[in-house]
Each structure stands twice: as C-alpha cells, then as structure tokens.
N, C-alpha and C. Protein backbone atom coordinates (compact mmCIF):
# COMPACT_ATOMS: atom_id res chain seq x y z
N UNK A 1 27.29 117.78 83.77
CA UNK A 1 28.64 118.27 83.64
C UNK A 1 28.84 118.71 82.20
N UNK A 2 29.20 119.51 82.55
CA UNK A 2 29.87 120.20 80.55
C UNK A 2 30.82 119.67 80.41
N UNK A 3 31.01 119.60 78.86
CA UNK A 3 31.98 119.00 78.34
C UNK A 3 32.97 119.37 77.96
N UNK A 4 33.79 121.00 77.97
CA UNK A 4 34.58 121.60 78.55
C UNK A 4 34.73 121.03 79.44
N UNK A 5 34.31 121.23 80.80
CA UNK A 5 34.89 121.07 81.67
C UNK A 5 35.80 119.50 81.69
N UNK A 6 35.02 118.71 81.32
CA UNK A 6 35.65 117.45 81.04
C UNK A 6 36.82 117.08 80.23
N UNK A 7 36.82 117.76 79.61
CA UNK A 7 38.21 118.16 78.29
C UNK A 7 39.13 118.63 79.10
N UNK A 8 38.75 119.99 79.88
CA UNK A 8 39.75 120.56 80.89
C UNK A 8 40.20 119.56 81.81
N UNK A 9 39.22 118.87 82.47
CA UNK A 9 40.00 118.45 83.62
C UNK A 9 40.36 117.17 83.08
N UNK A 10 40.42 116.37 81.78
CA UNK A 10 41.41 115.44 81.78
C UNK A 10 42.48 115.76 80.87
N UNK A 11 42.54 117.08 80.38
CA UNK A 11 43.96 117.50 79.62
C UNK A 11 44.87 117.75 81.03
N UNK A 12 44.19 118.50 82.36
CA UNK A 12 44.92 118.87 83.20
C UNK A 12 45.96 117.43 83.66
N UNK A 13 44.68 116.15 83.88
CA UNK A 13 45.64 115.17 84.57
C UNK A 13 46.66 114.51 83.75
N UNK A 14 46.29 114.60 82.01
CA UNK A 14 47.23 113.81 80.95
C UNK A 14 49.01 114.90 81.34
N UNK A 15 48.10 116.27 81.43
CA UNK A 15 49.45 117.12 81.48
C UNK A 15 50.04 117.05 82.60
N UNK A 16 49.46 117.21 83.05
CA UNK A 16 50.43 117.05 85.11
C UNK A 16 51.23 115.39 84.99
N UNK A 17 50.34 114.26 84.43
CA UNK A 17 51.30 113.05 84.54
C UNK A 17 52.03 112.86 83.27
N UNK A 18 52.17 113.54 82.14
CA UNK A 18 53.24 113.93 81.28
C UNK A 18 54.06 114.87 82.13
N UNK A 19 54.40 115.72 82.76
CA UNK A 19 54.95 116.76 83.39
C UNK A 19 55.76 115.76 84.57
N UNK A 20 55.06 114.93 85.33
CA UNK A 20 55.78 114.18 86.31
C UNK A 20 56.48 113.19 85.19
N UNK A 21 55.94 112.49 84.32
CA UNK A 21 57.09 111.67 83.34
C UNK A 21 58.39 111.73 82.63
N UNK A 22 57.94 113.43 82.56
CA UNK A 22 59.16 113.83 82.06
C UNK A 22 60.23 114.28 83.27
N UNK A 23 59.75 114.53 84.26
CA UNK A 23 60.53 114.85 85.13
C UNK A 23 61.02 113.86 85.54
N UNK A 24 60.65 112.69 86.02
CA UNK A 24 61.12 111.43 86.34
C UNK A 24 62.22 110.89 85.39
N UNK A 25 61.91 110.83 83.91
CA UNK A 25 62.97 110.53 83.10
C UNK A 25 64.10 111.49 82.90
N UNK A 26 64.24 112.78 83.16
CA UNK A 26 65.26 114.07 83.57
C UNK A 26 66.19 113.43 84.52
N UNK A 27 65.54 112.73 85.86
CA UNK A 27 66.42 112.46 87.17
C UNK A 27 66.86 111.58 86.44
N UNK A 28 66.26 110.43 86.22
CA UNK A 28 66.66 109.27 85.53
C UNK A 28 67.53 109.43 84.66
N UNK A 29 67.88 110.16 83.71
CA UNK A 29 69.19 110.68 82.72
C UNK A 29 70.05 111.41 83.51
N UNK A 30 69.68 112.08 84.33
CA UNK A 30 70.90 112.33 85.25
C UNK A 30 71.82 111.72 86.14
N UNK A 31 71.17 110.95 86.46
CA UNK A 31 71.39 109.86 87.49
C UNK A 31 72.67 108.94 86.98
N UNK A 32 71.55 108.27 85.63
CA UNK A 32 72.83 107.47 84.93
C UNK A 32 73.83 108.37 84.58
N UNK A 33 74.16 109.59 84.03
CA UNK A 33 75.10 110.45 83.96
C UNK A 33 76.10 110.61 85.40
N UNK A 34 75.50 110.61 85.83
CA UNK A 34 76.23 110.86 87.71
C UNK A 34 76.91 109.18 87.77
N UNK A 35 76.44 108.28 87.74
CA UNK A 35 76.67 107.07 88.02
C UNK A 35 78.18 106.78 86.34
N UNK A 36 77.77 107.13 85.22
CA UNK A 36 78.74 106.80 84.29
C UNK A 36 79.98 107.72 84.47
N UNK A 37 80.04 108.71 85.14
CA UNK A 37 80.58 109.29 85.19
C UNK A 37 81.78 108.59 86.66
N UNK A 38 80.76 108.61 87.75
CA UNK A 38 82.12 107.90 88.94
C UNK A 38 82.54 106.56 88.33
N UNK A 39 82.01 105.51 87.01
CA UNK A 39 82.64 104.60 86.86
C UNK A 39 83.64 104.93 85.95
N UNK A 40 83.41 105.93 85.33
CA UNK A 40 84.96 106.21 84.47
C UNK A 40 86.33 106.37 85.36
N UNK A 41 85.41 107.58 86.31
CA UNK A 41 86.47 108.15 87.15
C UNK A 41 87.32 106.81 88.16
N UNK A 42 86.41 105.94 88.46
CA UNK A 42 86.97 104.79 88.92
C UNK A 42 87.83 103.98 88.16
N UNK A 43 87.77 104.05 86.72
CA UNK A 43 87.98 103.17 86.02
C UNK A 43 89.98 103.44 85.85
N UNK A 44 90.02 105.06 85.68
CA UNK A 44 91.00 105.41 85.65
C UNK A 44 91.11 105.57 86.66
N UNK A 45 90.82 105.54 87.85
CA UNK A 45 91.72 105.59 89.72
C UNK A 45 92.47 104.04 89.27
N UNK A 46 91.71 103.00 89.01
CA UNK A 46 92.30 101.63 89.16
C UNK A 46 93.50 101.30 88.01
N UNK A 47 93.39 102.22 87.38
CA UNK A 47 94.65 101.97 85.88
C UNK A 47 95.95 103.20 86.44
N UNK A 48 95.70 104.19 86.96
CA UNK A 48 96.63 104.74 87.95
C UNK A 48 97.21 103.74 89.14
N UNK A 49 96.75 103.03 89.91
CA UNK A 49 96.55 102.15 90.45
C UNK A 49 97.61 100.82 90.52
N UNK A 50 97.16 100.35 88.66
CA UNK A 50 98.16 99.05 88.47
C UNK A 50 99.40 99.93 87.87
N UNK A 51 98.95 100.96 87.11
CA UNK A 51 100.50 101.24 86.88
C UNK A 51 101.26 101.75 88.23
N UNK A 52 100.75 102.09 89.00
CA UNK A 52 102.24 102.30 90.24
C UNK A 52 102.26 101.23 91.12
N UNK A 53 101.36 100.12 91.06
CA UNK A 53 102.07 99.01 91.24
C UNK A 53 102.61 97.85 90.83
N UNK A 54 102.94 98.35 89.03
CA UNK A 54 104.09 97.57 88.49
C UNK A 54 105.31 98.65 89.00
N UNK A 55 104.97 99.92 88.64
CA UNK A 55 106.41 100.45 88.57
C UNK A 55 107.06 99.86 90.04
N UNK A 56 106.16 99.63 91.18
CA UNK A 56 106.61 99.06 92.70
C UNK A 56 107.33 98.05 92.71
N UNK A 57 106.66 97.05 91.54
CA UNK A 57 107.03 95.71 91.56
C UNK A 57 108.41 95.75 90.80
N UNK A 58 108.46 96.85 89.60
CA UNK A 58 109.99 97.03 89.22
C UNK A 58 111.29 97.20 90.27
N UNK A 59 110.69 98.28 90.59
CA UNK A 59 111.59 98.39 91.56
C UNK A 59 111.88 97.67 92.87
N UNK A 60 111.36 96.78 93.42
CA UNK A 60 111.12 96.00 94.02
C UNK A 60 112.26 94.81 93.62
N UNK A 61 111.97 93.94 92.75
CA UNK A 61 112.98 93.33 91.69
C UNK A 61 114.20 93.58 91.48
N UNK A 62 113.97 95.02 91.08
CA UNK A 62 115.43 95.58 90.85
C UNK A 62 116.71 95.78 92.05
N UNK A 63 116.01 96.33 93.13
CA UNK A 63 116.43 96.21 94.60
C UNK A 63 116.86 94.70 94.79
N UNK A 64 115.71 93.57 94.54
CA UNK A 64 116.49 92.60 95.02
C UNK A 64 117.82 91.66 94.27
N UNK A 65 117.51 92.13 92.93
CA UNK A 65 118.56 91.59 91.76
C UNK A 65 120.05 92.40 92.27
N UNK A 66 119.79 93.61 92.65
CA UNK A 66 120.62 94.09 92.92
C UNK A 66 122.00 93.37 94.35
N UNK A 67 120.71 93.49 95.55
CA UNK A 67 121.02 92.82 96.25
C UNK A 67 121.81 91.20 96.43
N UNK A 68 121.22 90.42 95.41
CA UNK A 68 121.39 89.36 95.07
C UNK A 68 122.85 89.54 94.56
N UNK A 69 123.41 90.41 93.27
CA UNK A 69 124.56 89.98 92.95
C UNK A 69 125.66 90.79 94.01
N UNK A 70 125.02 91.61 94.91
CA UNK A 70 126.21 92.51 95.73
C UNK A 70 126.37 90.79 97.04
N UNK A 71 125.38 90.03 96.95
CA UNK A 71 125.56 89.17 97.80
C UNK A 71 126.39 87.95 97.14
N UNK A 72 126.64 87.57 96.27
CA UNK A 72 127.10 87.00 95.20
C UNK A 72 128.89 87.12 95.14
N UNK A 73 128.91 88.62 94.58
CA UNK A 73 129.90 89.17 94.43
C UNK A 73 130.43 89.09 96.07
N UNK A 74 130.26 89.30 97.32
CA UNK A 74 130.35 89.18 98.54
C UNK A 74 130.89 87.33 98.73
N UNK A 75 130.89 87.04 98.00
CA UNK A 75 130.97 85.37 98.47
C UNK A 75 131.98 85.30 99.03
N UNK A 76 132.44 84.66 99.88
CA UNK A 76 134.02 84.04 100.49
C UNK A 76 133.86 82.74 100.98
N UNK A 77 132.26 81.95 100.92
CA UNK A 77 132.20 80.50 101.57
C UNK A 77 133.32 79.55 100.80
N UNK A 78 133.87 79.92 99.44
CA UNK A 78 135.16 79.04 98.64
C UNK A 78 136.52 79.39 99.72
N UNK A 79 136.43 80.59 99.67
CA UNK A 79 137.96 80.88 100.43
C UNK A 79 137.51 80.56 101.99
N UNK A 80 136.84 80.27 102.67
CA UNK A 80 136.27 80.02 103.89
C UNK A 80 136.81 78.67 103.70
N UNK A 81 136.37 78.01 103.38
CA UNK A 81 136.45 76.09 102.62
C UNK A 81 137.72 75.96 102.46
N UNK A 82 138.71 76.79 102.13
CA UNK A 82 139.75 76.48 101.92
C UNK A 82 140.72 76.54 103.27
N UNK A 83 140.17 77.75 104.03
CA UNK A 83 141.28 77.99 105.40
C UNK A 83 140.54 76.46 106.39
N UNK A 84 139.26 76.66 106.30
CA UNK A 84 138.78 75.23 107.15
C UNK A 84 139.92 73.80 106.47
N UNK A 85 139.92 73.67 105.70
CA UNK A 85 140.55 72.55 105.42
C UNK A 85 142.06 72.21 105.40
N UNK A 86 142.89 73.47 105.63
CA UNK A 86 144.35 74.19 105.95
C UNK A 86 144.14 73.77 107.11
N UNK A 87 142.96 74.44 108.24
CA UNK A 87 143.07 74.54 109.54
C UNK A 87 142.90 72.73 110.08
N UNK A 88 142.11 71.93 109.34
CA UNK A 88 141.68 70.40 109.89
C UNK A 88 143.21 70.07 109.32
N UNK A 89 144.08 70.63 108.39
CA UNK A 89 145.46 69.70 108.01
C UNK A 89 146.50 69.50 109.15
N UNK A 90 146.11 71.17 109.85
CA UNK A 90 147.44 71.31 110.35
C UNK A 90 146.45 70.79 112.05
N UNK A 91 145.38 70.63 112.37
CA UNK A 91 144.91 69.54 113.40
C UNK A 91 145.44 68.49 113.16
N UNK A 92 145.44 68.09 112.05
CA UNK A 92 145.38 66.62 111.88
C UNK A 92 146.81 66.62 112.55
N UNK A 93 147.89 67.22 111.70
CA UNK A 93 149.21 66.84 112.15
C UNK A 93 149.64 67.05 113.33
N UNK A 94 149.15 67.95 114.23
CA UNK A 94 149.15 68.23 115.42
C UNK A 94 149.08 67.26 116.16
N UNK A 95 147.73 66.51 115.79
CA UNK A 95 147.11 65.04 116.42
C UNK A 95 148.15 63.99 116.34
N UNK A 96 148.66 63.86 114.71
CA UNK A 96 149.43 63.24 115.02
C UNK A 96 151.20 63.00 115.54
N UNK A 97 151.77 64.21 115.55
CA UNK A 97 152.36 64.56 116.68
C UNK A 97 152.68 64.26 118.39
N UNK A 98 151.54 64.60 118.60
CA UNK A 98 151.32 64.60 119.42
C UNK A 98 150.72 62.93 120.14
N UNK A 99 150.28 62.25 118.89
CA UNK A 99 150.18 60.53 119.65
C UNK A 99 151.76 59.53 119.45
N UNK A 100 152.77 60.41 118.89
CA UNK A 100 153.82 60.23 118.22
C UNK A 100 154.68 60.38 119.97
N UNK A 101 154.59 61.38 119.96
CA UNK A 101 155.17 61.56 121.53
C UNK A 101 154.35 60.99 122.36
C-alpha cells in the first residue's frame, strides 16, 4: 500500500468524523436554542398568568367587600328585635286579659 494512499484515506475518515461532529454539535446548539427559547416563552405565559389572577382575586374581594357592606347597611335584625318584643308585650297582655276574664 502507498503511503498516499494511507494519508488519503485517513484524512478522509478524520474529515468525514470532524464533519459529523460538527454537525452534531450545530443540532445540539440549536436544540438548546429551541428549548431556551419555549422556556422563556413559558416563563412569561406563567407571569401573564399570576398577574390576571391577582387582578381576579382583586376583584373578587372587591365584589365581596362590596357585597358585605350593601349587606350590612341592609340590616333590620335590630328593628326586627324590636317589633318581636312589642309583638310578645302585647301577647303577653292579651294572655293576661284574657286569664283575667
């Protein structure tokens, strides 16, 4: 065998598996590029995310604070308490009246 030829055919295989190495590390930098890239994009889906569900939770709150003092302001169980206890006075006297006769 000549020794050319031997030179040739192991520059061919150093170059063909440099050629696949580099190509392999190409995908490989792409890849992680593709991959850093949907975790950003994820990163900000999930911070879009919590902010509209505080602003939910604001409003949420706010609805029920709201609710709360229109229920509040709504009270009449004092003036309720008061006709009940008018109404047991004038039983009472009725009752006794009535064991009177």
């Amino acid at each position: 065998m000549d020794l050319t030829m031997f030179i040739n055919a192991a520059l061919s295989a150093a170059g063909g598996g440099g050629v696949v190495g580099a190509l392999v590390l190409t995908l490989y930098k792409h890849n992680l590029k593709q991959e850093r890239a949907q975790r950003d994009a994820e990163r900000r889906e999930r911070a879009a995310l919590a902010a509209k569900l505080e602003t939910l939770e604001k409003e949420k709150f706010a609805a029920l604070e709201l609710e709360l003092k229109n229920h509040i302001k709504d009270d009449r169980s004092q003036e309720i308490l008061v006709k009940l206890e008018s109404l047991t006075g004038a039983v009472q006297k009725l009752t006794d009246l009535t064991t009177r006769a």
